[in-house]
C-alpha atoms as a PDB file:
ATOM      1  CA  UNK A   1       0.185  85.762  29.149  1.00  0.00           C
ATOM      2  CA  UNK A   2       0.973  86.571  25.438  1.00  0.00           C
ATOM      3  CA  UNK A   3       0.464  83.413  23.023  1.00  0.00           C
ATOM      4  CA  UNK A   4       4.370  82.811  22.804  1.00  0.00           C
ATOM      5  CA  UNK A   5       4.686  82.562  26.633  1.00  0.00           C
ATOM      6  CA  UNK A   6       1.721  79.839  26.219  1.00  0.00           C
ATOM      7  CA  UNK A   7       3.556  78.054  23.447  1.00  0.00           C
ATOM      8  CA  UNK A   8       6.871  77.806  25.604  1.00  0.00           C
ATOM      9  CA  UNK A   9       5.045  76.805  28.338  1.00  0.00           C
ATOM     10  CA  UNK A  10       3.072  73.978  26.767  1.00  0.00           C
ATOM     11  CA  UNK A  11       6.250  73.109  24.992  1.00  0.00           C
ATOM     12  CA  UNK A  12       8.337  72.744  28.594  1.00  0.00           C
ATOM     13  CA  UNK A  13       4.730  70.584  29.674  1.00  0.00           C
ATOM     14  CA  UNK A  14       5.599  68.443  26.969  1.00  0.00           C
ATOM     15  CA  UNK A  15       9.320  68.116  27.404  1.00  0.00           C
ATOM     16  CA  UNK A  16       8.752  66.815  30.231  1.00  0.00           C
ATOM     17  CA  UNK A  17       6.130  64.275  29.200  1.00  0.00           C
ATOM     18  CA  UNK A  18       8.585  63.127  26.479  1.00  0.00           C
ATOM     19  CA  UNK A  19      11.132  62.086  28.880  1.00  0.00           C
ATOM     20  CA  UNK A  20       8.621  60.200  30.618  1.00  0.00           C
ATOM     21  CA  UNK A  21       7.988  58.423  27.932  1.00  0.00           C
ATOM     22  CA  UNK A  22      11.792  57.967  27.229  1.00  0.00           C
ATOM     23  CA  UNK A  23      12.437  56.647  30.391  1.00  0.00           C
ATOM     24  CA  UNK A  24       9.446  53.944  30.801  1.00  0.00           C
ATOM     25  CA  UNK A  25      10.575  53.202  26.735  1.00  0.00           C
ATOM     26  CA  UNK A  26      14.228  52.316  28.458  1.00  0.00           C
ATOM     27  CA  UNK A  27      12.175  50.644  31.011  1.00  0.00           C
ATOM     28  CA  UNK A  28      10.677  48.579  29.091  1.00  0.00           C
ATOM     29  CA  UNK A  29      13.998  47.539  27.114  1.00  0.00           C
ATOM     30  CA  UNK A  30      15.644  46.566  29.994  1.00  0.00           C
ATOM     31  CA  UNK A  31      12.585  44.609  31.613  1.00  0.00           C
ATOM     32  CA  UNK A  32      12.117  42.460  28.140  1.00  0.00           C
ATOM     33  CA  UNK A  33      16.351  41.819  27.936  1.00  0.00           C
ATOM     34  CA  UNK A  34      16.335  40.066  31.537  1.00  0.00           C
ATOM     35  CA  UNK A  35      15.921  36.230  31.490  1.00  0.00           C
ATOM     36  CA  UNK A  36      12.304  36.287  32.805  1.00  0.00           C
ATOM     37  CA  UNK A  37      10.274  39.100  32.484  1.00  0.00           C
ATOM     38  CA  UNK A  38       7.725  40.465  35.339  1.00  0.00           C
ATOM     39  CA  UNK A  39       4.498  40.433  32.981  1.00  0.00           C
ATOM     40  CA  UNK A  40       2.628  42.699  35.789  1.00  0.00           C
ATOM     41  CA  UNK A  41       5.505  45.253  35.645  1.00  0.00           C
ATOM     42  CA  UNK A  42       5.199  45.281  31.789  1.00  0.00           C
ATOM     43  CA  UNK A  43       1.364  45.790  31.941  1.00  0.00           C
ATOM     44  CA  UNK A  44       1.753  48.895  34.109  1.00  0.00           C
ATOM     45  CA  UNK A  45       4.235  50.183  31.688  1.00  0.00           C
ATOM     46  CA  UNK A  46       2.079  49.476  29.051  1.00  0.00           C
ATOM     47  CA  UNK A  47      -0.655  51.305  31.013  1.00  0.00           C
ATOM     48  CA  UNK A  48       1.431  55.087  31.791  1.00  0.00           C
ATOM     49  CA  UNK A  49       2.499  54.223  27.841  1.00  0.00           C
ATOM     50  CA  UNK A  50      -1.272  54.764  27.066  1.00  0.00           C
ATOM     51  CA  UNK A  51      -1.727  57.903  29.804  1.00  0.00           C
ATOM     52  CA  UNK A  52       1.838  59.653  28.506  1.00  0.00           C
ATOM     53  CA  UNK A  53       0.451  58.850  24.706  1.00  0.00           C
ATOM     54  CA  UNK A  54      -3.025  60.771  25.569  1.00  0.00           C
ATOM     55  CA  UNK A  55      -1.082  63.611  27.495  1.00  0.00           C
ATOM     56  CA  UNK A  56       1.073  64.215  24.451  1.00  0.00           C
ATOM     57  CA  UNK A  57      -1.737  64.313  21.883  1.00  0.00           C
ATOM     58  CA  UNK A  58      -3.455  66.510  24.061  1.00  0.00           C
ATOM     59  CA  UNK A  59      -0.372  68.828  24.085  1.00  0.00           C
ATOM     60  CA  UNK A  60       0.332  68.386  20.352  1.00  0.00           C
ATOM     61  CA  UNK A  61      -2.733  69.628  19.375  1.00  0.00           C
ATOM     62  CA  UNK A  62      -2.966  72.194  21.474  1.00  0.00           C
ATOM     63  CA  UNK A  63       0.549  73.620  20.498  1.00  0.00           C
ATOM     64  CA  UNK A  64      -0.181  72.558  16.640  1.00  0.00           C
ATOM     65  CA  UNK A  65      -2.941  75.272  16.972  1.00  0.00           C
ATOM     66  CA  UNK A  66      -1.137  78.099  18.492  1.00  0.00           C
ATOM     67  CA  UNK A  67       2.327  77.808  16.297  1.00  0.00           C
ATOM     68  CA  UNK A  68       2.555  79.089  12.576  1.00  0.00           C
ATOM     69  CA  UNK A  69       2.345  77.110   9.618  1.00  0.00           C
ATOM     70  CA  UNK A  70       6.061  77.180   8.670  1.00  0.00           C
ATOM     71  CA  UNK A  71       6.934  75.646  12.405  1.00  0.00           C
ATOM     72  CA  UNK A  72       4.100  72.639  11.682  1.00  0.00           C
ATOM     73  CA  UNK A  73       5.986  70.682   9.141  1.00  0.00           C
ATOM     74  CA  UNK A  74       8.957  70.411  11.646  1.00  0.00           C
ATOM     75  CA  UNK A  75       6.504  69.821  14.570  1.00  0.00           C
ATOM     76  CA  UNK A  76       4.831  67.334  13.254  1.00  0.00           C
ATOM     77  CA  UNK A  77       7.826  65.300  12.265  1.00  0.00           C
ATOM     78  CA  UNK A  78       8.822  65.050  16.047  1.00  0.00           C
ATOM     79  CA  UNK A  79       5.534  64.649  17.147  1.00  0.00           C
ATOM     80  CA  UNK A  80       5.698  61.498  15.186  1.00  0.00           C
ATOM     81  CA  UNK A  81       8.212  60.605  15.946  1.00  0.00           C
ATOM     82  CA  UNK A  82       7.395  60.232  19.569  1.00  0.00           C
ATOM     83  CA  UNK A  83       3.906  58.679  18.198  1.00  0.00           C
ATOM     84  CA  UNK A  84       6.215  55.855  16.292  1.00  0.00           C
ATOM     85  CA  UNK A  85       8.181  54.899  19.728  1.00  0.00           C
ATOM     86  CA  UNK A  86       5.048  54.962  22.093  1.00  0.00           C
ATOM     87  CA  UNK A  87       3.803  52.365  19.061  1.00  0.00           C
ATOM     88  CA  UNK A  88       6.457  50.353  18.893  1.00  0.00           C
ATOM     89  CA  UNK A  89       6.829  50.256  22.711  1.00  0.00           C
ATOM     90  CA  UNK A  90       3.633  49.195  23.262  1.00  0.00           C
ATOM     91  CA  UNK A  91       3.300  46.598  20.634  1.00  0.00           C
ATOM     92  CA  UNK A  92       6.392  44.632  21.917  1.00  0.00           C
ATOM     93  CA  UNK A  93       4.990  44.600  25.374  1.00  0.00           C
ATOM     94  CA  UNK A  94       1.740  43.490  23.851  1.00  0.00           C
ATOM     95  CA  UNK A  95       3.091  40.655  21.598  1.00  0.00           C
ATOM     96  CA  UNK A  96       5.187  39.436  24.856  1.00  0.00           C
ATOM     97  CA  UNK A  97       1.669  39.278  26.700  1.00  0.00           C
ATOM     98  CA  UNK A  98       0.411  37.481  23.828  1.00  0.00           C
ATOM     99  CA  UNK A  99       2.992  34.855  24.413  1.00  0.00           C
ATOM    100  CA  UNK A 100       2.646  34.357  28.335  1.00  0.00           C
ATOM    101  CA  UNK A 101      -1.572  34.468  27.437  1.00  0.00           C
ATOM    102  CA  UNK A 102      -2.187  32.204  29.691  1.00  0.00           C
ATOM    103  CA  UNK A 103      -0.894  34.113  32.792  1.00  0.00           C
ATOM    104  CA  UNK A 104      -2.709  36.964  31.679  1.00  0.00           C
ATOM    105  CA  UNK A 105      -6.245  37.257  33.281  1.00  0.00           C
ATOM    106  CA  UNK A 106      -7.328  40.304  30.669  1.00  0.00           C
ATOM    107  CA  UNK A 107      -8.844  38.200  27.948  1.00  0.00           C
ATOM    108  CA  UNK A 108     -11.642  35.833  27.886  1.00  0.00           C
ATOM    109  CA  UNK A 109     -11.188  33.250  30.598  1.00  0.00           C
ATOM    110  CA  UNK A 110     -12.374  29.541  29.306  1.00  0.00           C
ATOM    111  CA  UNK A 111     -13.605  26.941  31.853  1.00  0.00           C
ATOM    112  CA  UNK A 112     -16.100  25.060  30.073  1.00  0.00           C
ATOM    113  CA  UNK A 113     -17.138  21.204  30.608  1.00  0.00           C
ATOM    114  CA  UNK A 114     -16.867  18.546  28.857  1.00  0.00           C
ATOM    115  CA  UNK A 115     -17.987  15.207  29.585  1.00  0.00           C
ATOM    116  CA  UNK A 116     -18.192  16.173  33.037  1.00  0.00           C
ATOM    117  CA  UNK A 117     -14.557  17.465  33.306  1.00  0.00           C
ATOM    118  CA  UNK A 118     -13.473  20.269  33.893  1.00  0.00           C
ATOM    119  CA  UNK A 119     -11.011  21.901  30.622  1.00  0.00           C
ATOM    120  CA  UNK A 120      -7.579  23.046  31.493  1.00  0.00           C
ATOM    121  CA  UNK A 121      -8.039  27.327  31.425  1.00  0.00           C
ATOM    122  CA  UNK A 122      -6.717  28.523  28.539  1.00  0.00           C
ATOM    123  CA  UNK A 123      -7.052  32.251  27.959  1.00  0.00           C
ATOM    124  CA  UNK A 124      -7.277  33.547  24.294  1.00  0.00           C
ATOM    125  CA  UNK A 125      -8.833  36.954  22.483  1.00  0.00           C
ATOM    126  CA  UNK A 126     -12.539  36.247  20.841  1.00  0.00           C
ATOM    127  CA  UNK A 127     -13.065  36.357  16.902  1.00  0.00           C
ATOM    128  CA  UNK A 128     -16.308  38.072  16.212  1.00  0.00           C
ATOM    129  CA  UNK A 129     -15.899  37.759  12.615  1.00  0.00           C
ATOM    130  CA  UNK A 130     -13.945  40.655  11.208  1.00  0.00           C
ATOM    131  CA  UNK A 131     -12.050  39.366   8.372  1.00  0.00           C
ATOM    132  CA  UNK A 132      -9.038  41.603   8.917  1.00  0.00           C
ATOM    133  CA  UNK A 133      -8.695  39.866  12.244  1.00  0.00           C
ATOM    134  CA  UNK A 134      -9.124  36.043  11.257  1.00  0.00           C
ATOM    135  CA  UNK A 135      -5.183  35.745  10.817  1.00  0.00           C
ATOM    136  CA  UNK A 136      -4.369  37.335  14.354  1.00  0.00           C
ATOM    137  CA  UNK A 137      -7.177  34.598  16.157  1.00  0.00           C
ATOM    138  CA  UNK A 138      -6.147  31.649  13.957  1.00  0.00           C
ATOM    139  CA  UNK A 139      -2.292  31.384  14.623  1.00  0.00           C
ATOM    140  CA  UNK A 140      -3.023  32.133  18.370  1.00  0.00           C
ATOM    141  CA  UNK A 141      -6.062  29.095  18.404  1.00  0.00           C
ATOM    142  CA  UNK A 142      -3.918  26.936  16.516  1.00  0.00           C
ATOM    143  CA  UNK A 143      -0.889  27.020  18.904  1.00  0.00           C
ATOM    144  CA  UNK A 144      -2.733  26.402  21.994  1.00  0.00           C
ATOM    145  CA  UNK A 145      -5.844  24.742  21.234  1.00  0.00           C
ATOM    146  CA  UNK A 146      -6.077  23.070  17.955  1.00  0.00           C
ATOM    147  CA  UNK A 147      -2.339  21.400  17.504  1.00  0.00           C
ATOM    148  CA  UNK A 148      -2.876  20.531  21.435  1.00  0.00           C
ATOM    149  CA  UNK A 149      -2.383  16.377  21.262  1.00  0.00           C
ATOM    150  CA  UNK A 150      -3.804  16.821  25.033  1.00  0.00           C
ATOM    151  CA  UNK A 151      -7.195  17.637  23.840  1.00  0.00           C
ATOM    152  CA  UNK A 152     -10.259  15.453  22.242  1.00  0.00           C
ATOM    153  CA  UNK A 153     -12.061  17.155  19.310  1.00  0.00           C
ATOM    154  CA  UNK A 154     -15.007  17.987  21.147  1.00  0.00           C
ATOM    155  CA  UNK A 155     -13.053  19.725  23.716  1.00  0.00           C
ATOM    156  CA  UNK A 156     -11.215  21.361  21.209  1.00  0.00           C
ATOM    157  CA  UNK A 157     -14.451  22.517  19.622  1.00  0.00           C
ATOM    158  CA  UNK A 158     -16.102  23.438  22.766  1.00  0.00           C
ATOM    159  CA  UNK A 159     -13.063  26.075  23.120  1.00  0.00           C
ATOM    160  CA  UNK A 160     -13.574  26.829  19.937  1.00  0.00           C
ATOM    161  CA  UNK A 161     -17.261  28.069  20.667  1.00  0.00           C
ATOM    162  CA  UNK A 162     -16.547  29.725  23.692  1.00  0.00           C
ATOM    163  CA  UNK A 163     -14.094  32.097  21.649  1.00  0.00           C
ATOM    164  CA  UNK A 164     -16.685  32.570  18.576  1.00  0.00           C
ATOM    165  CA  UNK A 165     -19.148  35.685  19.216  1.00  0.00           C
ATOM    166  CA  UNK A 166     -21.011  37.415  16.320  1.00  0.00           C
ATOM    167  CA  UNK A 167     -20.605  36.246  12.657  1.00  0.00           C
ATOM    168  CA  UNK A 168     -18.206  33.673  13.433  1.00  0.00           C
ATOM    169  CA  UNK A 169     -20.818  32.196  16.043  1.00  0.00           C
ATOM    170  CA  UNK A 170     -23.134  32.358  13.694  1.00  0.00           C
ATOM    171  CA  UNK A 171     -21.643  30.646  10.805  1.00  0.00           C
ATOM    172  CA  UNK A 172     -21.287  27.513  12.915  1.00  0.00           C
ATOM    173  CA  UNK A 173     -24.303  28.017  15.049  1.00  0.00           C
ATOM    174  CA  UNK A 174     -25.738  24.836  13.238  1.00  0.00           C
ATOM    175  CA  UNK A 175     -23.076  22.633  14.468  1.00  0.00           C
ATOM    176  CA  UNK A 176     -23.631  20.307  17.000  1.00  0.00           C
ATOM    177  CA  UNK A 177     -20.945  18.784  19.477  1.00  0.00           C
ATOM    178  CA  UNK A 178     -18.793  16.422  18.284  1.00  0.00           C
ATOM    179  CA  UNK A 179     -15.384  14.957  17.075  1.00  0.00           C
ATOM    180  CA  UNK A 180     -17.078  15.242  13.147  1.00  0.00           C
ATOM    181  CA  UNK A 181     -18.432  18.842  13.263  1.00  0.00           C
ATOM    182  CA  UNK A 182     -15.291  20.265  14.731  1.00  0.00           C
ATOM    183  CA  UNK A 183     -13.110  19.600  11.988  1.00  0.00           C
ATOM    184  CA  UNK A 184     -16.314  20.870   9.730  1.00  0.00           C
ATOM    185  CA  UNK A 185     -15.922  24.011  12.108  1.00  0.00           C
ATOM    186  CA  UNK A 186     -12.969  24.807  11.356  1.00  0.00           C
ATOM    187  CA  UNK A 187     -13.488  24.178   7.262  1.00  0.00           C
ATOM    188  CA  UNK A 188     -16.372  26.825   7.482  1.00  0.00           C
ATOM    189  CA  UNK A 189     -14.334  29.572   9.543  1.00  0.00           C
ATOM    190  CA  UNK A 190     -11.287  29.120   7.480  1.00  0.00           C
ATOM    191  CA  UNK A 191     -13.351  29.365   3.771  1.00  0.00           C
ATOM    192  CA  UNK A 192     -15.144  32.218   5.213  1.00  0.00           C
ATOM    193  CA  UNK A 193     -13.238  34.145   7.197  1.00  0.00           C
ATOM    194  CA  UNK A 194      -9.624  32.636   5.975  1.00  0.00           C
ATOM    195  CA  UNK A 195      -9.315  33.325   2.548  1.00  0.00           C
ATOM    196  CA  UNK A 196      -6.138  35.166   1.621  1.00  0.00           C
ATOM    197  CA  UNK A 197      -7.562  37.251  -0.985  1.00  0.00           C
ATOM    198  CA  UNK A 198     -10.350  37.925   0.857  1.00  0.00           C
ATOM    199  CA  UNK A 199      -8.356  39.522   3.462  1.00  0.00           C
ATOM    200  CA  UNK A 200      -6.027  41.773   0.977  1.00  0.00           C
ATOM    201  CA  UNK A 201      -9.555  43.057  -0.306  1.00  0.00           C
ATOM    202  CA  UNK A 202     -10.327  43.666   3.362  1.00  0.00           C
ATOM    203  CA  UNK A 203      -7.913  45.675   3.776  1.00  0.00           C
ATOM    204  CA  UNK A 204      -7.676  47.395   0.624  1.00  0.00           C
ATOM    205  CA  UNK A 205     -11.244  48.265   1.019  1.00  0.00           C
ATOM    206  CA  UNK A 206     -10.054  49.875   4.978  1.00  0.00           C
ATOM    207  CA  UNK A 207      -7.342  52.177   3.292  1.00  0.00           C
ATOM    208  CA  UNK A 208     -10.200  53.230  -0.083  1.00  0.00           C
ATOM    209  CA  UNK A 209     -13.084  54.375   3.289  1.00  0.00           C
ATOM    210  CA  UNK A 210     -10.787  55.966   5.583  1.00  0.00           C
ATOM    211  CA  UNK A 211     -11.974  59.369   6.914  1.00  0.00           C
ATOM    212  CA  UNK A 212     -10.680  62.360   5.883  1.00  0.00           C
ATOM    213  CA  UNK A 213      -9.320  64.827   8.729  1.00  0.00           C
ATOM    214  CA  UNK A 214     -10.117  68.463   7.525  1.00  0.00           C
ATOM    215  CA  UNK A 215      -8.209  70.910  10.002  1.00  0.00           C
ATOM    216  CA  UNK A 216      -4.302  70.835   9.981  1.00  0.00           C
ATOM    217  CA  UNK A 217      -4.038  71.336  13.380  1.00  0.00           C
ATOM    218  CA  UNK A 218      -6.333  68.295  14.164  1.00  0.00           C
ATOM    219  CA  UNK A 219      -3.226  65.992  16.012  1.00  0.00           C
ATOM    220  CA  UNK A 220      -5.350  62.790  17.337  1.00  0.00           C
ATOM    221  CA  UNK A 221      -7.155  62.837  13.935  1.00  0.00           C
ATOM    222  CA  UNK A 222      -3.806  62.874  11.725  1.00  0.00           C
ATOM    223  CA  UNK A 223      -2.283  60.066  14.236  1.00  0.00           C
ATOM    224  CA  UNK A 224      -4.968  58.117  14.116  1.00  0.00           C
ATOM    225  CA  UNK A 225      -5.286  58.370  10.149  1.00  0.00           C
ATOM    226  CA  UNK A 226      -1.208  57.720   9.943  1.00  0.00           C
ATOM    227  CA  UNK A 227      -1.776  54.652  12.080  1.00  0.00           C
ATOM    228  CA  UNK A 228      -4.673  53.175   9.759  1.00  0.00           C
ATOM    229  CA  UNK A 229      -2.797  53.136   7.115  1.00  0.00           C
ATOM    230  CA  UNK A 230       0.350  52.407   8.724  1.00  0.00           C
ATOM    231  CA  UNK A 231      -1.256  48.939  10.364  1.00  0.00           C
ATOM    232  CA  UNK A 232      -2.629  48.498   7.094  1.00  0.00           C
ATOM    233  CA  UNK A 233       0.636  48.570   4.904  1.00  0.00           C
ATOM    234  CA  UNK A 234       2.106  46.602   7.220  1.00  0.00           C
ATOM    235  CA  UNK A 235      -0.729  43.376   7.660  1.00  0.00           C
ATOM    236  CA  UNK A 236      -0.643  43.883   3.497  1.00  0.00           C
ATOM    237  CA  UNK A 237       2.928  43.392   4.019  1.00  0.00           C
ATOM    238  CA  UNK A 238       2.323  40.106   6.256  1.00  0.00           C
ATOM    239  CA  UNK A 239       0.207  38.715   3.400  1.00  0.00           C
ATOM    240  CA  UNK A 240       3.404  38.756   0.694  1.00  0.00           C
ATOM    241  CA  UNK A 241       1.625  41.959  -0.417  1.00  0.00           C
ATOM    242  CA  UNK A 242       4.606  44.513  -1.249  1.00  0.00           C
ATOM    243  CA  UNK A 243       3.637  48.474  -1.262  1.00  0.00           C
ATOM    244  CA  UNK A 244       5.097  48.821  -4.773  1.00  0.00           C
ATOM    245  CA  UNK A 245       2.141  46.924  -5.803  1.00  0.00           C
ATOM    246  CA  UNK A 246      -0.711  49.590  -4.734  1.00  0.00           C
ATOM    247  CA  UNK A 247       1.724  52.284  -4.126  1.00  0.00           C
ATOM    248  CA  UNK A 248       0.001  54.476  -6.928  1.00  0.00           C
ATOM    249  CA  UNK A 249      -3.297  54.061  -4.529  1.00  0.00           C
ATOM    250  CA  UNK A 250      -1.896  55.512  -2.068  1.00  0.00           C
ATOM    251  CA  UNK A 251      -1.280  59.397  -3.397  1.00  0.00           C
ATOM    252  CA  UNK A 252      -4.959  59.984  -4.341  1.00  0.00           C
ATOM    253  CA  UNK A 253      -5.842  58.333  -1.036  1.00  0.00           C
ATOM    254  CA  UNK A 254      -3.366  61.242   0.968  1.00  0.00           C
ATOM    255  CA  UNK A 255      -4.509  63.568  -1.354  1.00  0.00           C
ATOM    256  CA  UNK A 256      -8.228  62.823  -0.375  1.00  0.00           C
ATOM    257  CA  UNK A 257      -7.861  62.468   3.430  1.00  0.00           C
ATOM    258  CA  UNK A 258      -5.130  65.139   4.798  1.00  0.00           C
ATOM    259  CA  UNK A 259      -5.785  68.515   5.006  1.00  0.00           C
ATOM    260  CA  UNK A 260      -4.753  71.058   2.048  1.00  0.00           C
ATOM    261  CA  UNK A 261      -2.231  72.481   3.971  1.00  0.00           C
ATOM    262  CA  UNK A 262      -0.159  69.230   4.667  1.00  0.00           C
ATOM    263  CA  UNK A 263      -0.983  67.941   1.017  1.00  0.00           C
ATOM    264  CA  UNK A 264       1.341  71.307   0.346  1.00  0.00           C
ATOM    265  CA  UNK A 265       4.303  70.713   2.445  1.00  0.00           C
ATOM    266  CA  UNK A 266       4.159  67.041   1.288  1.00  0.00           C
ATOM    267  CA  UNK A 267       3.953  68.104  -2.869  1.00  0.00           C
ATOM    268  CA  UNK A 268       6.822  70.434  -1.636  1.00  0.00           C
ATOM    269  CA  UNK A 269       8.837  67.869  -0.482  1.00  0.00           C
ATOM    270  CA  UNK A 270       8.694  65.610  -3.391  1.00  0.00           C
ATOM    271  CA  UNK A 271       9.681  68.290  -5.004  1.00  0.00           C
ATOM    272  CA  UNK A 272      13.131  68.920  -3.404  1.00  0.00           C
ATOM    273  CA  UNK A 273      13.511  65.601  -3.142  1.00  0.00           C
ATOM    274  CA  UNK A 274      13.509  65.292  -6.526  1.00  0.00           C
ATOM    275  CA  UNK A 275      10.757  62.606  -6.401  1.00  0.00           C
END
């Protein structure tokens, strides 16, 4: 088989993969519009999401190999394309999960005792102490735990304990259990792990180390890269951070971590552009 019969064929592969993934996308849509959602249905969307977005990096790379350099700039546009979608897709499925948390058996379960009762189960994600994710845990904590008029202060701070692991365990380690210490608690996690500027560095600091990817035709690499900096724009964003601000960060950053080849088509786009 000559190398364009392989390319076709890997391209028809992939066709078919991408409407797939168009049709579980449409899915989706229409399972999130009705009144009440099936959360089980959404998580096995969510799940062939993942499979279809391994099968088409698989593919993209592949083809990204065999084609010639003046068909990558167009390929790679689709390709992301695609990558965007499968994104978006999956991160509206995941935020509705977040919201029904406590049907959702995936996270860490909480059934602690207090006083010799037994705590109503309340399932949230753990904070080990990565600064970046502080103001994902906090908002979630808050809501269900901490403005919960149901709940004593210890109880609130045993939850609070069970959801700690790593640094943040360790920063209130020293704490013991009661109504006092858990506001204290909550003081030491926000000053240490809280702090607004703190976080921007955080992140600034994420988009200064990422990795370069050396070989053009390195797919996964490239999508993984465009999705660092893309979640990290955007949380930057979150924090009242606009691009325009670090924009002139960015270029040397591209310019560092994509391959020669792709710094060329970008520089050449600019260019017509007029930019």
């Amino acid at each position: 088989m000559s190398v364009d019969e392989t390319i076709d064929r890997n391209r028809r592969n992939r066709g078919v993969v991408r409407a797939t993934v168009t049709n579980v996308i449409k899915s989706v849509e229409a399972e999130l519009a009705k009144e009440v959602s099936d959360i089980e249905v959404l998580q096995d969307k969510l799940n062939i999401l993942v499979k279809r977005e391994t099968d088409l990096q698989t593919l993209d790379e592949t083809i990204n190999g065999q084609i010639k350099l003046v068909e990558f700039e167009k390929e790679v546009e689709h390709e992301l394309e695609y990558s965007d979608s499968i994104i978006r897709c999956k991160g509206k499925i995941r935020r509705f999960i977040d919201k029904h948390r406590c049907s959702n058996v995936d996270a860490a379960v909480i059934t602690r005792q207090v006083n010799n009762t037994k705590l109503p189960r309340i399932v949230l994600d753990k904070f080990g102490g990565d600064i970046r994710k502080f103001h994902e845990f906090w908002p979630s904590f808050e809501a269900a735990v901490h403005n919960n008029p149901s709940l004593t202060r210890v109880e609130k701070f045993n939850y609070l304990r069970s959801l700690l692991i790593g640094d943040a365990a360790r920063a209130i380690s020293g704490l013991n259990l009661t109504n006092e210490n858990y506001d204290k608690a909550v003081e030491v996690l926000k000053d240490r792990f809280g702090q607004k500027q703190a976080v921007i560095s955080a992140y600034m600091n994420t988009l200064l180390s990422l990795q370069p990817v050396r070989r053009i035709n390195d797919t996964l690499g490239l999508r993984n890269l465009y999705d660092e900096i893309n979640n990290s724009i955007r949380s930057l964003e979150s924090l009242g951070i606009d691009i325009d601000s670090y924009g002139n960060l960015l270029y040397p950053i591209l310019d560092r971590c994509i391959p020669v080849e792709l710094m060329l088509l970008f520089n050449r786009d600019q260019v017509v552009k007029g930019v």
